[in-house]
Protein backbone atom coordinates (compact mmCIF):
# COMPACT_ATOMS: atom_id res chain seq x y z
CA UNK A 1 6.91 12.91 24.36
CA UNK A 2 10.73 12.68 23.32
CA UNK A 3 12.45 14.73 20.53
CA UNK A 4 15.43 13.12 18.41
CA UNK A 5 17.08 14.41 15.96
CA UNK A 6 17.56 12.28 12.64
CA UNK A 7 19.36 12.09 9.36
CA UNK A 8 17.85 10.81 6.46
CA UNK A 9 20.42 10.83 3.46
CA UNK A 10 18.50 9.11 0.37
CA UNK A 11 15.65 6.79 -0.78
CA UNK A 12 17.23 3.82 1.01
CA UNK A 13 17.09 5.03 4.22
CA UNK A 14 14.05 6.68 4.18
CA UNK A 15 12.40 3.32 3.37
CA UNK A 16 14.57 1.50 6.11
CA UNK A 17 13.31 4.01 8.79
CA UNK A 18 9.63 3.69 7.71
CA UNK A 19 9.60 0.50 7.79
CA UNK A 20 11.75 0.41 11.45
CA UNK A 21 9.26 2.58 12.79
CA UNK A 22 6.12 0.98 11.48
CA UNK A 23 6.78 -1.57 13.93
CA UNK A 24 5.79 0.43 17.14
CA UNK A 25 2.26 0.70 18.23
CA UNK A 26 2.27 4.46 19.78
CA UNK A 27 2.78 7.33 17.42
CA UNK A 28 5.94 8.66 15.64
CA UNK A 29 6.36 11.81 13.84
CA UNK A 30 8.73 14.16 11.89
CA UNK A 31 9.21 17.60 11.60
CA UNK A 32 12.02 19.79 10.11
CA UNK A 33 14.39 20.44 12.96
CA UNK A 34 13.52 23.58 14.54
CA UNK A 35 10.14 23.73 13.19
CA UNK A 36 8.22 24.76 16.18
CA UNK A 37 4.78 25.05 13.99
CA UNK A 38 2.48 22.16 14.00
CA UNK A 39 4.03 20.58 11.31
CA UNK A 40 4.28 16.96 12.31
CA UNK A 41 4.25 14.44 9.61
CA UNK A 42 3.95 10.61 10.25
CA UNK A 43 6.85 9.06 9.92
CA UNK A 44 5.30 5.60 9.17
CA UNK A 45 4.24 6.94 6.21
CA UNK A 46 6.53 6.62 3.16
CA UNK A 47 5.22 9.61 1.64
CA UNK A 48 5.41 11.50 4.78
CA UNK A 49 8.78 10.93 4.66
CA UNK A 50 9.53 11.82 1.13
CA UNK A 51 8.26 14.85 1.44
CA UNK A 52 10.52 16.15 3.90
CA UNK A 53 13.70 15.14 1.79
CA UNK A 54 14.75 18.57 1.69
CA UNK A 55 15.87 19.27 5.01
CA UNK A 56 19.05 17.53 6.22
CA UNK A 57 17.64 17.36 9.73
CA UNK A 58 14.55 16.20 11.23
CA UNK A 59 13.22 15.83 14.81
CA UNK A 60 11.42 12.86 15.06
CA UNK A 61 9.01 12.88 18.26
CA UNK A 62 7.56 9.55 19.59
CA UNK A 63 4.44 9.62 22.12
CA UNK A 64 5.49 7.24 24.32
CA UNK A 65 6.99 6.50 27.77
CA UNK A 66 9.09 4.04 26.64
CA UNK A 67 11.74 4.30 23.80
CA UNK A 68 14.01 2.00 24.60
CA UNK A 69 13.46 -0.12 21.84
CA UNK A 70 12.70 2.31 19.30
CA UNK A 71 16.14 4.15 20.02
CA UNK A 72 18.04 1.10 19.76
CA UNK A 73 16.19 0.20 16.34
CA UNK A 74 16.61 3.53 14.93
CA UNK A 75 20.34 4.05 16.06
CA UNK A 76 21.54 4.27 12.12
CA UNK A 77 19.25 7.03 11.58
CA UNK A 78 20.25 9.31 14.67
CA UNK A 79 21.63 12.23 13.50
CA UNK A 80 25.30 13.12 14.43
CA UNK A 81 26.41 15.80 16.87
């Protein structure tokens, strides 16, 4: 499991990243960054997504051992330092 953070600014870009991420076969969540509760949404789920429009950061945490590809798709989304 790897935690990144992510930026999601407007309806646009919430689509583009569900539809990015719907393309990987392990699972992908988010969460409100810093939310240390179970609160894990999926993020290949447009309503999912939606729903956590509030917060200007998310952590997004992949169950994988590989996220090579995933980070390079996502890139756009990757929240600024």
């Amino acid at each position: 499991m790897r935690e990144i953070k992510i930026s999601l600014q407007d309806i646009e870009s919430m689509e583009d990243f569900t539809k990015t991420v719907s393309e990987f076969d392990y699972n992908i969540y988010l969460r409100p960054e810093g939310d240390r509760k179970e609160t894990q949404l999926n993020a290949k789920s447009i309503l999912g997504v939606m729903s956590l429009a509030f917060y200007k950061r998310l952590e997004l945490i992949a169950y994988t051992d590989d996220m090579s590809e995933l980070l390079m798709k996502i890139q756009p989304f990757i929240a600024k330092a």
